[in-house]
N, C-alpha and C. Protein backbone atom coordinates (compact mmCIF):
# COMPACT_ATOMS: atom_id res chain seq x y z
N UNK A 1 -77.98 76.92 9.47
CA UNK A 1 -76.70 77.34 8.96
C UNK A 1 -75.62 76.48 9.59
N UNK A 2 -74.70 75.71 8.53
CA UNK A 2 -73.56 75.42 9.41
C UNK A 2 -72.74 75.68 9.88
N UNK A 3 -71.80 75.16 11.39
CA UNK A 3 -71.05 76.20 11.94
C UNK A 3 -69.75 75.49 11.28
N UNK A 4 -68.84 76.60 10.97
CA UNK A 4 -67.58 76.27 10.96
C UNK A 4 -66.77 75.92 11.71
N UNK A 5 -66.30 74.70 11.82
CA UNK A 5 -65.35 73.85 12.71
C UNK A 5 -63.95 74.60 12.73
N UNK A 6 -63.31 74.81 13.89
CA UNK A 6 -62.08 75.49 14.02
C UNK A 6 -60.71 74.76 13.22
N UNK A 7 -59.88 75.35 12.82
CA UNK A 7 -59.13 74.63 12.38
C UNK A 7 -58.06 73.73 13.21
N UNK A 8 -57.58 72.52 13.06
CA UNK A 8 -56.63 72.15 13.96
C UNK A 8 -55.43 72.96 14.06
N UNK A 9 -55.23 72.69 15.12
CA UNK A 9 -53.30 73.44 15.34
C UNK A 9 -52.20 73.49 14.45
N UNK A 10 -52.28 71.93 13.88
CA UNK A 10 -51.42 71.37 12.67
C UNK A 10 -51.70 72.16 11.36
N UNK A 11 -53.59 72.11 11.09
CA UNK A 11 -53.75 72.66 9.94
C UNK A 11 -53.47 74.22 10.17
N UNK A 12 -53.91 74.93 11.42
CA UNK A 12 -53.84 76.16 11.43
C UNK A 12 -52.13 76.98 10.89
N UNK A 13 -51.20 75.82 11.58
CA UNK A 13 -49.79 76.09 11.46
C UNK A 13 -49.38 76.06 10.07
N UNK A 14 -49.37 75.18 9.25
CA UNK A 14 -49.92 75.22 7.61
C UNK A 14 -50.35 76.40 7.09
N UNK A 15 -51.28 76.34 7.39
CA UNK A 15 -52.34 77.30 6.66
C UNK A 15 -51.14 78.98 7.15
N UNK A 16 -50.79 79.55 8.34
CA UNK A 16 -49.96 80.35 8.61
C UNK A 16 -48.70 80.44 7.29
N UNK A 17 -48.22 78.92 7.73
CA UNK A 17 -46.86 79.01 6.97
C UNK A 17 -46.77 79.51 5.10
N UNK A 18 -48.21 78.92 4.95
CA UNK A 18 -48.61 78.88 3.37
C UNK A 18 -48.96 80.67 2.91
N UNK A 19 -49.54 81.35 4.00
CA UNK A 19 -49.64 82.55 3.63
C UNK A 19 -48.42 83.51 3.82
N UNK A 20 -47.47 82.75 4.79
CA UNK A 20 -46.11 83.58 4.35
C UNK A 20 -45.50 83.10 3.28
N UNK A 21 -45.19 81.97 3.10
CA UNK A 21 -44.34 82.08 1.79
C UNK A 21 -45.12 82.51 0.43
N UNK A 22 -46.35 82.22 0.69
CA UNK A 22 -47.23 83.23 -0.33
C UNK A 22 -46.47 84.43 -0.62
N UNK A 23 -46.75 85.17 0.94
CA UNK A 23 -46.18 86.49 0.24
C UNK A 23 -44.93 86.70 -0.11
N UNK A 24 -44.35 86.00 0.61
CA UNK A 24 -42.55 85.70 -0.26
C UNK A 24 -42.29 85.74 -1.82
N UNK A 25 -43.00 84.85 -2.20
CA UNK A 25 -43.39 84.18 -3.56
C UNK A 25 -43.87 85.56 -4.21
N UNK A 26 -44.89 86.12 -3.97
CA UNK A 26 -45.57 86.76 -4.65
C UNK A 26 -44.86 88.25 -4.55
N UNK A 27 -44.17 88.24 -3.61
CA UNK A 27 -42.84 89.53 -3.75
C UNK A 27 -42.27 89.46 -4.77
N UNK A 28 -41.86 88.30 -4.93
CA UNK A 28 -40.20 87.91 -5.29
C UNK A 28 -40.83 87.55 -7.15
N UNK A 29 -42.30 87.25 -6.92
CA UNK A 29 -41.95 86.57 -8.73
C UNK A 29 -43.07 87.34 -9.41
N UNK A 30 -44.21 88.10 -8.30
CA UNK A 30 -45.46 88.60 -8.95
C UNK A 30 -46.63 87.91 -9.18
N UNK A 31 -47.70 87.69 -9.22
CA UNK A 31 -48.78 86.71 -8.82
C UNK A 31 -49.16 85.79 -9.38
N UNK A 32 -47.87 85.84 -10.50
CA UNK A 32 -47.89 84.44 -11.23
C UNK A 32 -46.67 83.39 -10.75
N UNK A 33 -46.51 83.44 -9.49
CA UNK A 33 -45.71 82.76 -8.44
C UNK A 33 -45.95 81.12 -8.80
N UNK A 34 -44.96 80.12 -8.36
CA UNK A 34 -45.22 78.78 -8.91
C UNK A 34 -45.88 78.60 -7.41
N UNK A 35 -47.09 77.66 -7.36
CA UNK A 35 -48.00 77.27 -6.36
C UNK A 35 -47.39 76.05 -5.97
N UNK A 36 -46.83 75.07 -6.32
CA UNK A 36 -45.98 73.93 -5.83
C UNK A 36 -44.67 74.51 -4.83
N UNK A 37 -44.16 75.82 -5.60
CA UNK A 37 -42.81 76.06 -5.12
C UNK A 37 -43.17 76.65 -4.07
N UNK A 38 -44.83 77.08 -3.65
CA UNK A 38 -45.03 77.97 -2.41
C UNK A 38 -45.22 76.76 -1.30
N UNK A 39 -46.03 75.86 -2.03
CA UNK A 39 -45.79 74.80 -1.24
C UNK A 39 -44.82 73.54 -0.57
N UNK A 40 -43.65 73.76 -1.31
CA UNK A 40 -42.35 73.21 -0.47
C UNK A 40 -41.83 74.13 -0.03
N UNK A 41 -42.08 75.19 -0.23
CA UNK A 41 -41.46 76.08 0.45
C UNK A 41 -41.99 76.25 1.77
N UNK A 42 -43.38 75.83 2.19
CA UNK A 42 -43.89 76.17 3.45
C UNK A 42 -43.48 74.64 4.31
N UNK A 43 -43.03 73.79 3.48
CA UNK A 43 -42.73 72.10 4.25
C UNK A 43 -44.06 71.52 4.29
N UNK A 44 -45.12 71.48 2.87
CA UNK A 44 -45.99 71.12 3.03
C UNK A 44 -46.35 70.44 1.48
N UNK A 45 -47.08 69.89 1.13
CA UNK A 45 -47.53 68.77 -0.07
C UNK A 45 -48.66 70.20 -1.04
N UNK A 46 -48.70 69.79 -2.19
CA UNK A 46 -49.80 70.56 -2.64
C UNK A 46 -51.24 70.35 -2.46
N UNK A 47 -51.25 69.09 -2.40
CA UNK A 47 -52.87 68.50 -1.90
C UNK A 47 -53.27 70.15 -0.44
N UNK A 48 -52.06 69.55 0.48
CA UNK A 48 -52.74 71.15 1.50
C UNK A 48 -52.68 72.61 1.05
N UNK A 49 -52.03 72.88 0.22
CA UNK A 49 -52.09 74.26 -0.21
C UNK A 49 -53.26 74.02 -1.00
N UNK A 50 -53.77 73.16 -1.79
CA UNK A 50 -55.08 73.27 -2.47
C UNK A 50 -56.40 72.96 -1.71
N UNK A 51 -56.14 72.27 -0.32
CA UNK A 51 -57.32 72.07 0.70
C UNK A 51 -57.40 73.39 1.14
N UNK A 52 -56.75 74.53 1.88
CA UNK A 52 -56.78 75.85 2.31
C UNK A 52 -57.19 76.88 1.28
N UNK A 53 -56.60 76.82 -0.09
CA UNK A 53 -56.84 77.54 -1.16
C UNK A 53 -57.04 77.08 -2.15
N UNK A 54 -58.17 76.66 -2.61
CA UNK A 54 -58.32 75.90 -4.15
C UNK A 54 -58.39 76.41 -5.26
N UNK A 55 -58.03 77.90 -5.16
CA UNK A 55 -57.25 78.85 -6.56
C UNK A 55 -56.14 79.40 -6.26
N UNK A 56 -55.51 79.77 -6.84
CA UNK A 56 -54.65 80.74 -7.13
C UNK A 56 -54.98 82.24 -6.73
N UNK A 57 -56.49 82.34 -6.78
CA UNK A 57 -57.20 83.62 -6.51
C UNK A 57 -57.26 83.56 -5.13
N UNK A 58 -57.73 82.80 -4.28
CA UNK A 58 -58.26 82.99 -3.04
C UNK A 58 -56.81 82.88 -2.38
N UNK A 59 -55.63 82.39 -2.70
CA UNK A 59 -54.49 82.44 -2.25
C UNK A 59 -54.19 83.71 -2.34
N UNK A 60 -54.21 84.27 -3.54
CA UNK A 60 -53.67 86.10 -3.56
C UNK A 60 -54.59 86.96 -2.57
N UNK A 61 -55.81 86.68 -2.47
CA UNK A 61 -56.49 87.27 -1.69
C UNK A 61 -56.60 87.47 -0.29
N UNK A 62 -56.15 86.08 0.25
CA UNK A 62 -55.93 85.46 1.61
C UNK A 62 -54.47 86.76 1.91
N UNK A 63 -53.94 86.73 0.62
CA UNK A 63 -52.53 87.22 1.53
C UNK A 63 -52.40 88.82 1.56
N UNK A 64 -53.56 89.24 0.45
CA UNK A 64 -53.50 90.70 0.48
C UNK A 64 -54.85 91.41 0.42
N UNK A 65 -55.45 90.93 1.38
CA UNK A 65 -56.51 90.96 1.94
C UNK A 65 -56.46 92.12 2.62
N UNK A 66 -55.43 92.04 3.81
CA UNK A 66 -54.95 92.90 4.89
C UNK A 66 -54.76 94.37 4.72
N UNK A 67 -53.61 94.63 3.38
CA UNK A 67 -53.27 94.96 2.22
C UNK A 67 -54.51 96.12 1.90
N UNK A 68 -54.90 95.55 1.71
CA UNK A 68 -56.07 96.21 0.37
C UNK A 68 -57.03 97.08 1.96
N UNK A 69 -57.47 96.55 3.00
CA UNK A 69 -58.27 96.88 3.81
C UNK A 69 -57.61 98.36 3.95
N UNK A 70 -56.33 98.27 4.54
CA UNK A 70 -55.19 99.04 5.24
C UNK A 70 -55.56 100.06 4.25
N UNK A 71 -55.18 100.25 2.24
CA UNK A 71 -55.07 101.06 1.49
C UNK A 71 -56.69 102.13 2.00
N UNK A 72 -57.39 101.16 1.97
CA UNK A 72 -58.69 102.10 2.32
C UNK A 72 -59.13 103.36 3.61
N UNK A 73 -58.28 102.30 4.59
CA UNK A 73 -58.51 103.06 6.03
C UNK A 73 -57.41 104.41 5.70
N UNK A 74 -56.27 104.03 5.18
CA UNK A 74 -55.10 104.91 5.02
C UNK A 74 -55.65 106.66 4.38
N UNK A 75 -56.60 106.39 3.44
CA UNK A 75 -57.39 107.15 2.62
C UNK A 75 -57.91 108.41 4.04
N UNK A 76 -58.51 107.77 5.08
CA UNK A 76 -59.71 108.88 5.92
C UNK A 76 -58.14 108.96 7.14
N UNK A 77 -57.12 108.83 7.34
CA UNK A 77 -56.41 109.09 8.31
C UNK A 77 -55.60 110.36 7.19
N UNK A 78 -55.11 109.96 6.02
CA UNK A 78 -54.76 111.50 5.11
C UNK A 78 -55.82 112.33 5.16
N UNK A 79 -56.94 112.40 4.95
CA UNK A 79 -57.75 112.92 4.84
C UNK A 79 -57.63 114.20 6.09
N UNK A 80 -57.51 112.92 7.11
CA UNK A 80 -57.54 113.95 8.51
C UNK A 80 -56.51 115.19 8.27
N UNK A 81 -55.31 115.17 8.14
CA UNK A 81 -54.23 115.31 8.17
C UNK A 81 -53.98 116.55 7.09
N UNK A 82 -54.55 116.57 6.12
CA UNK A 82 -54.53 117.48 4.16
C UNK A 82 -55.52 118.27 4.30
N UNK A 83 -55.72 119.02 3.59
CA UNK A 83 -56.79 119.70 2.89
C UNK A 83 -57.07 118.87 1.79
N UNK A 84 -58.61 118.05 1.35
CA UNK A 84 -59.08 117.51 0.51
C UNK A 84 -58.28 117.04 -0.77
N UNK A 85 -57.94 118.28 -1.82
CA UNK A 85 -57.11 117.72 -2.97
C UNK A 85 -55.88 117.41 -2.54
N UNK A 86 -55.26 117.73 -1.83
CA UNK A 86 -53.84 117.38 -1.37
C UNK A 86 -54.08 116.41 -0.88
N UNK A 87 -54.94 115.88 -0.16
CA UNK A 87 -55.46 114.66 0.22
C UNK A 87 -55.20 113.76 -0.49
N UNK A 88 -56.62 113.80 -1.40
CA UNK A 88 -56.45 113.04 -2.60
C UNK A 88 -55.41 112.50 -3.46
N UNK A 89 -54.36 113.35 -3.78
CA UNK A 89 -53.03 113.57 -4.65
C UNK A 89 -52.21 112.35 -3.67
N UNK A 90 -52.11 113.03 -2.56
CA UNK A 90 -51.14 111.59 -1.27
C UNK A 90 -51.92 110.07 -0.94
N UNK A 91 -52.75 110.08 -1.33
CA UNK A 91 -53.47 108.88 -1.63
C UNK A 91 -53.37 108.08 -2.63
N UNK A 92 -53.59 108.93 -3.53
CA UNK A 92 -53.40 108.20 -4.97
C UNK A 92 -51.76 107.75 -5.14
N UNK A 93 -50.75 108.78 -4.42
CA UNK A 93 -49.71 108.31 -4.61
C UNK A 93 -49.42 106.82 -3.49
N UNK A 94 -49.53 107.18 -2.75
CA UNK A 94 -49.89 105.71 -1.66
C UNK A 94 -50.29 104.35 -2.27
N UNK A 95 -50.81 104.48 -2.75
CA UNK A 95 -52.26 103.29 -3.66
C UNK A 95 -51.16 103.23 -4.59
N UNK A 96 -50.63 103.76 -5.70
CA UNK A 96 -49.60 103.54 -6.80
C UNK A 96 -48.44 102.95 -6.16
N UNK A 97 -48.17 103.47 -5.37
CA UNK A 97 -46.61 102.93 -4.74
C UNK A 97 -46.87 101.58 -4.54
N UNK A 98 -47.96 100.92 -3.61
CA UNK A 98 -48.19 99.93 -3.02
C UNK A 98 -48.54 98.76 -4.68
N UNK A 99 -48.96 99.59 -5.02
CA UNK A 99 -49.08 98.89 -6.03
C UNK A 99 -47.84 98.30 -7.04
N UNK A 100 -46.85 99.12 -7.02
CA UNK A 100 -45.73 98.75 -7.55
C UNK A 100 -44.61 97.97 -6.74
N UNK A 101 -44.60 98.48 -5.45
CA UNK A 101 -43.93 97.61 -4.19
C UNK A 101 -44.58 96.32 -3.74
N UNK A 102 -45.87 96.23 -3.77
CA UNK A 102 -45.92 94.45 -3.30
C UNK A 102 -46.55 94.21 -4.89
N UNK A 103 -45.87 93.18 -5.28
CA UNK A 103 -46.03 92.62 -6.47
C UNK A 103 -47.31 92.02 -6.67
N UNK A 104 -48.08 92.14 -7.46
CA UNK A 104 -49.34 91.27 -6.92
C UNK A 104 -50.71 91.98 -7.02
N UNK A 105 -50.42 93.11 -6.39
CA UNK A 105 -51.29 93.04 -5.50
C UNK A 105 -52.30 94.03 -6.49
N UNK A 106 -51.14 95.00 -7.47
CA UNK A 106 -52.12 95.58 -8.75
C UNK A 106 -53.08 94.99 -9.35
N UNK A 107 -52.80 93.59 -9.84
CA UNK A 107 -53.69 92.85 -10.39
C UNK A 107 -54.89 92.60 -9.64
N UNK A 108 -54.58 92.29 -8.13
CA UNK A 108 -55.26 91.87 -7.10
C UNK A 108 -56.21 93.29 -7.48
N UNK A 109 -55.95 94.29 -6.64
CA UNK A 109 -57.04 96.00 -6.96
C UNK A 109 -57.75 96.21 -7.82
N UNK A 110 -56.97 95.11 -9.49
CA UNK A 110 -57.47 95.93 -10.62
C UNK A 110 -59.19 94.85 -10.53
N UNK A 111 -59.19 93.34 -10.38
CA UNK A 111 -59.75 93.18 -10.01
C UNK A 111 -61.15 93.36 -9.32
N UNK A 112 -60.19 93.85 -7.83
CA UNK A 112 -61.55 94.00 -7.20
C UNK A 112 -62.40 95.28 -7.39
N UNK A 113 -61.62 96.54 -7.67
CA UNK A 113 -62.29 97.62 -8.05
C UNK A 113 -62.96 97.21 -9.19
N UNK A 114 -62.75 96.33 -10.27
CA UNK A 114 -63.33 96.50 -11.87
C UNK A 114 -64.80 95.50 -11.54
N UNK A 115 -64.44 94.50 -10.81
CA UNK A 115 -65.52 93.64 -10.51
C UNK A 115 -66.02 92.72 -9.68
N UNK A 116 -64.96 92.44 -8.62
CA UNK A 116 -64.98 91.89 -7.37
C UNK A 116 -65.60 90.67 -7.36
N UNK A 117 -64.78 89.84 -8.22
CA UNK A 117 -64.99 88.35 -8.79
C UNK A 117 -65.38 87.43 -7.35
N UNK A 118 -65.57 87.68 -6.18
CA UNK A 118 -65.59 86.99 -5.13
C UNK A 118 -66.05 88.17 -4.03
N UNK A 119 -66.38 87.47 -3.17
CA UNK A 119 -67.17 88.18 -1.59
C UNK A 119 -65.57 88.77 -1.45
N UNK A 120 -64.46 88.40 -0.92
CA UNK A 120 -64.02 89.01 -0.55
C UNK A 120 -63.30 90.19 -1.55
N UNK A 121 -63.09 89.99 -3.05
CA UNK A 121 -63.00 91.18 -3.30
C UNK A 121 -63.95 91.95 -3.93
N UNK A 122 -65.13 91.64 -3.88
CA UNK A 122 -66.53 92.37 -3.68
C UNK A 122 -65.92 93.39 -2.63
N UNK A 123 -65.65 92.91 -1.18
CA UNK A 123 -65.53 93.50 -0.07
C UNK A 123 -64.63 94.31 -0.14
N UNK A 124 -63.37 94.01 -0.63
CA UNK A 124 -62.55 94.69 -0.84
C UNK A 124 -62.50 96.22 -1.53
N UNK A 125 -62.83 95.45 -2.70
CA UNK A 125 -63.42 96.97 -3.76
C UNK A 125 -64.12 98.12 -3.12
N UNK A 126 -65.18 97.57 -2.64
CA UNK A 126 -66.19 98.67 -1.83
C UNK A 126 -65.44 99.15 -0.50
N UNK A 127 -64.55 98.60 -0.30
CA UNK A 127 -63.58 99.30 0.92
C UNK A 127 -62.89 100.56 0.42
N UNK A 128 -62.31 99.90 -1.17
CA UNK A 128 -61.48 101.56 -1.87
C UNK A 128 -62.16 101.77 -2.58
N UNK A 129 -62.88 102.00 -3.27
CA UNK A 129 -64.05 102.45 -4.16
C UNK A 129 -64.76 103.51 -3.06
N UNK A 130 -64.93 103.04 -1.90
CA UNK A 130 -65.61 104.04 -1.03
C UNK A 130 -64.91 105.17 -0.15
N UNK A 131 -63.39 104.84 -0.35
CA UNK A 131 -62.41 105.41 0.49
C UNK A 131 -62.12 106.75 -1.08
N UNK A 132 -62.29 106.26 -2.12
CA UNK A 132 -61.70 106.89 -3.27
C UNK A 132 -62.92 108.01 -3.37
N UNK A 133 -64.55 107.65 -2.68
CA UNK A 133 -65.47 108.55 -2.91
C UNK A 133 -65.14 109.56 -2.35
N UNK A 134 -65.02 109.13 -1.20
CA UNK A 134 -64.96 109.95 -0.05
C UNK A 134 -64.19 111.17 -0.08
N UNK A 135 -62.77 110.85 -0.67
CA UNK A 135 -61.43 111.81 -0.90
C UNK A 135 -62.10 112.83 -2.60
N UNK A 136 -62.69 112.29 -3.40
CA UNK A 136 -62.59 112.48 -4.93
C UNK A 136 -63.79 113.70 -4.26
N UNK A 137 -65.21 113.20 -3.96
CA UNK A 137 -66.20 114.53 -3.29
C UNK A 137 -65.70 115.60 -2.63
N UNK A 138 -64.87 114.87 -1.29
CA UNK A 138 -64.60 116.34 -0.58
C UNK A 138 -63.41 117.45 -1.42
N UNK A 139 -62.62 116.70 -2.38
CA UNK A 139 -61.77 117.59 -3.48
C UNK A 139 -62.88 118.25 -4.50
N UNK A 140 -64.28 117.96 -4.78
CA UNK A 140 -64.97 118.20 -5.23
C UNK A 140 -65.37 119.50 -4.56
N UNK A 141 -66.15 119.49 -3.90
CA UNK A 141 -66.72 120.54 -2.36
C UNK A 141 -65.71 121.69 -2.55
N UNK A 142 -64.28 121.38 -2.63
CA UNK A 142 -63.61 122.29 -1.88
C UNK A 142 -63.18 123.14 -3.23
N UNK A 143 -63.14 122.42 -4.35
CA UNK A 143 -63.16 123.60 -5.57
C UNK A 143 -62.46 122.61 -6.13
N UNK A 144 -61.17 122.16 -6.07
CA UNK A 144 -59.88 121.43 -6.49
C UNK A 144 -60.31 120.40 -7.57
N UNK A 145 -61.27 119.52 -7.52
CA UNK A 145 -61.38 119.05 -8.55
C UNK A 145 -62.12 119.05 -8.92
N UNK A 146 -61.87 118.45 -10.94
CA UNK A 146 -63.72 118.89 -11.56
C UNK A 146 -64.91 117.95 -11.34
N UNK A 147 -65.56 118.68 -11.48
CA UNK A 147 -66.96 118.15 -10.54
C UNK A 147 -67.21 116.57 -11.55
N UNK A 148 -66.86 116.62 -12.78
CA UNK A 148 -67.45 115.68 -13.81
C UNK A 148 -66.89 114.39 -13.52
N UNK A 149 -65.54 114.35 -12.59
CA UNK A 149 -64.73 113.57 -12.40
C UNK A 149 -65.14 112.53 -11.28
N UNK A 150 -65.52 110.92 -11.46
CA UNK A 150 -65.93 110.04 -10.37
C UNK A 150 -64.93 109.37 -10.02
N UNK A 151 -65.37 108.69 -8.63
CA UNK A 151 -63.87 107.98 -7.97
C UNK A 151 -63.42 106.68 -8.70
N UNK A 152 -64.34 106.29 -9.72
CA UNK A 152 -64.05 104.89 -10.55
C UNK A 152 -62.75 105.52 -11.54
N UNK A 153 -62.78 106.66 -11.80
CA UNK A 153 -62.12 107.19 -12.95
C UNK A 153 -60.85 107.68 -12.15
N UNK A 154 -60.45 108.24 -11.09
CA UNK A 154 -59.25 108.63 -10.17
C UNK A 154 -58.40 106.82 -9.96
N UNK A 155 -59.43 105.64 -9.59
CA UNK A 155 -58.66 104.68 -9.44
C UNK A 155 -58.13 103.74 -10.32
N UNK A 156 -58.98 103.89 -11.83
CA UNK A 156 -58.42 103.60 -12.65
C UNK A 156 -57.09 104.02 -13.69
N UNK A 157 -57.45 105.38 -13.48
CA UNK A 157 -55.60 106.40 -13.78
C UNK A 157 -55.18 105.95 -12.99
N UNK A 158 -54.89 105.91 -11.57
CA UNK A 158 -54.12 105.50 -11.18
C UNK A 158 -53.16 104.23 -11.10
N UNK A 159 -54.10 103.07 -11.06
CA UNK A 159 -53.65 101.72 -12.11
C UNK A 159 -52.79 101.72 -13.48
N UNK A 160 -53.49 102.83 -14.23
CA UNK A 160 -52.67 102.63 -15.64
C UNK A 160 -51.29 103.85 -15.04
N UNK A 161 -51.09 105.00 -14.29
CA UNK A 161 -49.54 105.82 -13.68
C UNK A 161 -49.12 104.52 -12.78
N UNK A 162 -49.16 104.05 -12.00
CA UNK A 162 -48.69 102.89 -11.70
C UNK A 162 -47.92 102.37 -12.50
N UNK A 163 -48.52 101.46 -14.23
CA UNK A 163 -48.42 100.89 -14.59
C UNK A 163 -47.22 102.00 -15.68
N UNK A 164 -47.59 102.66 -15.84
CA UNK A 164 -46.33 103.69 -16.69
C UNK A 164 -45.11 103.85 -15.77
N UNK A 165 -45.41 104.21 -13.94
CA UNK A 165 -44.09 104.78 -13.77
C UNK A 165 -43.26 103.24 -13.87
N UNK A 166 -43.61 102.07 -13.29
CA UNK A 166 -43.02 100.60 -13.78
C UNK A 166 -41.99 100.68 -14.71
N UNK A 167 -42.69 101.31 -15.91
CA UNK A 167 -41.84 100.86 -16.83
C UNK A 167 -40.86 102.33 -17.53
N UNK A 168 -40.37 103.31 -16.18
CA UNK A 168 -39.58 104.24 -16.13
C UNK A 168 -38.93 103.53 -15.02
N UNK A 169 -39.43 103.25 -14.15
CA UNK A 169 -38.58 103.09 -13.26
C UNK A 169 -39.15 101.86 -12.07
N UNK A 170 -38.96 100.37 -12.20
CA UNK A 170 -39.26 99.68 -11.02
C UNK A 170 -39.62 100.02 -9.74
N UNK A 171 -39.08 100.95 -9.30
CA UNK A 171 -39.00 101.15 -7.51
C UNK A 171 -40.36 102.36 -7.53
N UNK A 172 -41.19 102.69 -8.64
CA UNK A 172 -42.18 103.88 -8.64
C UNK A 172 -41.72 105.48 -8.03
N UNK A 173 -40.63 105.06 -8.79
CA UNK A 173 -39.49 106.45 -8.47
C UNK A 173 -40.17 107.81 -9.25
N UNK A 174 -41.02 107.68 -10.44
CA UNK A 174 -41.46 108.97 -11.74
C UNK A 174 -42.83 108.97 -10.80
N UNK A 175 -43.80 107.65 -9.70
CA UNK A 175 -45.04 108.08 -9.83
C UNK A 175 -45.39 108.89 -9.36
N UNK A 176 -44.87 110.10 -8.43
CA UNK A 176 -45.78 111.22 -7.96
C UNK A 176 -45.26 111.95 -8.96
N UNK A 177 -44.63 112.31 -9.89
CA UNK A 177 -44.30 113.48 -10.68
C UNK A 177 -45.74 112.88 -11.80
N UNK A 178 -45.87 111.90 -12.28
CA UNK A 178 -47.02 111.20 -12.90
C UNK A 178 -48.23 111.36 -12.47
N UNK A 179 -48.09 111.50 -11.65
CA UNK A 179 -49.79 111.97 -10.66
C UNK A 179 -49.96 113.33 -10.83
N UNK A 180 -48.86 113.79 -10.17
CA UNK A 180 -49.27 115.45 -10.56
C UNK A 180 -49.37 115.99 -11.97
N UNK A 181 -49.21 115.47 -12.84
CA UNK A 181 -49.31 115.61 -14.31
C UNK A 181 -50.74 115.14 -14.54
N UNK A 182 -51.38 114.34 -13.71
CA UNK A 182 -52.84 113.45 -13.88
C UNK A 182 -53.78 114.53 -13.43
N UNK A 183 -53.07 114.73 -11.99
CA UNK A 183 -54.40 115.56 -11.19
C UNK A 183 -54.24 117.19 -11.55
N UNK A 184 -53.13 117.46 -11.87
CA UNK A 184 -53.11 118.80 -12.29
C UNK A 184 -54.66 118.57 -13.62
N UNK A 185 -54.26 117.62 -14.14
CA UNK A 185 -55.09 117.81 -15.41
C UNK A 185 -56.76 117.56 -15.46
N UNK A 186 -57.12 117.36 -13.84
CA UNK A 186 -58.04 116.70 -13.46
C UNK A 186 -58.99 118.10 -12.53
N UNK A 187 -57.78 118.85 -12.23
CA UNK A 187 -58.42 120.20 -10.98
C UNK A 187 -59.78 120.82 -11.75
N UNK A 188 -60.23 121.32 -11.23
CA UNK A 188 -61.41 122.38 -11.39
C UNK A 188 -60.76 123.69 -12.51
């Protein structure tokens, strides 16, 4: 197996700068961000933004990587905290918000939950896909939701209320009133 050579200081500093203005970019325009403009923007040529990232994909991924891990862990610390469906309900609203607040990053989820076009959002997916089991069963167990209901189907409503409260309101101002209209319709 070969070992991976560390990166230089120079490239490492690059490679840093390129994943912030990434996320700058991908705030500010949504993940169809111009890849040249991320790259003068970091004080760097495109040849290096395409040596570090040679898609567009592994660039979105690199930057909301972190992102996506965090949404999962966030899932078993509510958990602690709720009783199961209430759980669930503050999760899903969490996951929608984030989804409407970093630009990007919906597409990025819809992605990796639907098919995890790459190891890392293979990895990803199975991070919330498994965080979404976890919450969707124990609301199961506890009566609150119907049993027929799987966690593929909680994260995909949630993608498309996301994608409705957007277009009520940018800032995901309607999505918990949207959720509770979902999960009410979803209880046991």
């Amino acid at each position: 197996m070969a070992q991976v050579k560390p990166m230089r200081a120079d490239a490492r500093r690059n490679y840093e700068r390129l994943l912030a203005e990434a996320a700058v970019a991908f705030a500010e325009h949504g993940e169809g961000a111009s890849l040249d403009d991320i790259a003068k923007r970091a004080g760097v040529g495109s040849g290096t933004l395409y040596r570090h990232f040679p898609t567009r994909q592994t660039l979105l991924e690199a930057v909301y990587v972190d992102a996506i891990e965090a949404i999962a862990v966030r899932a078993d610390e509510i958990a602690a905290e709720l009783p199961p469906g209430e759980a669930l309900v503050e999760w899903l609203n969490e996951l929608g918000l984030g989804m409407i607040r970093v630009r990007g990053l919906k597409a990025l989820l819809g992605s990796a939950v639907a098919d995890g076009s790459s190891e890392v959002l293979a990895r990803c997916g199975a991070s919330v896909k498994g965080a979404a089991g976890r919450l969707v069963e124990a609301a199961q167990r506890e009566g609150t939701l119907r049993a027929d209901v799987e966690p593929i189907d909680v994260l995909r409503l949630v993608h498309g209320v996301a994608t409705a409260s957007e277009l009520g309101s940018p800032d995901g101002a309607h999505i918990r009133r949207y959720l509770l209209l979902l999960t009410e319709g979803l209880q046991a």
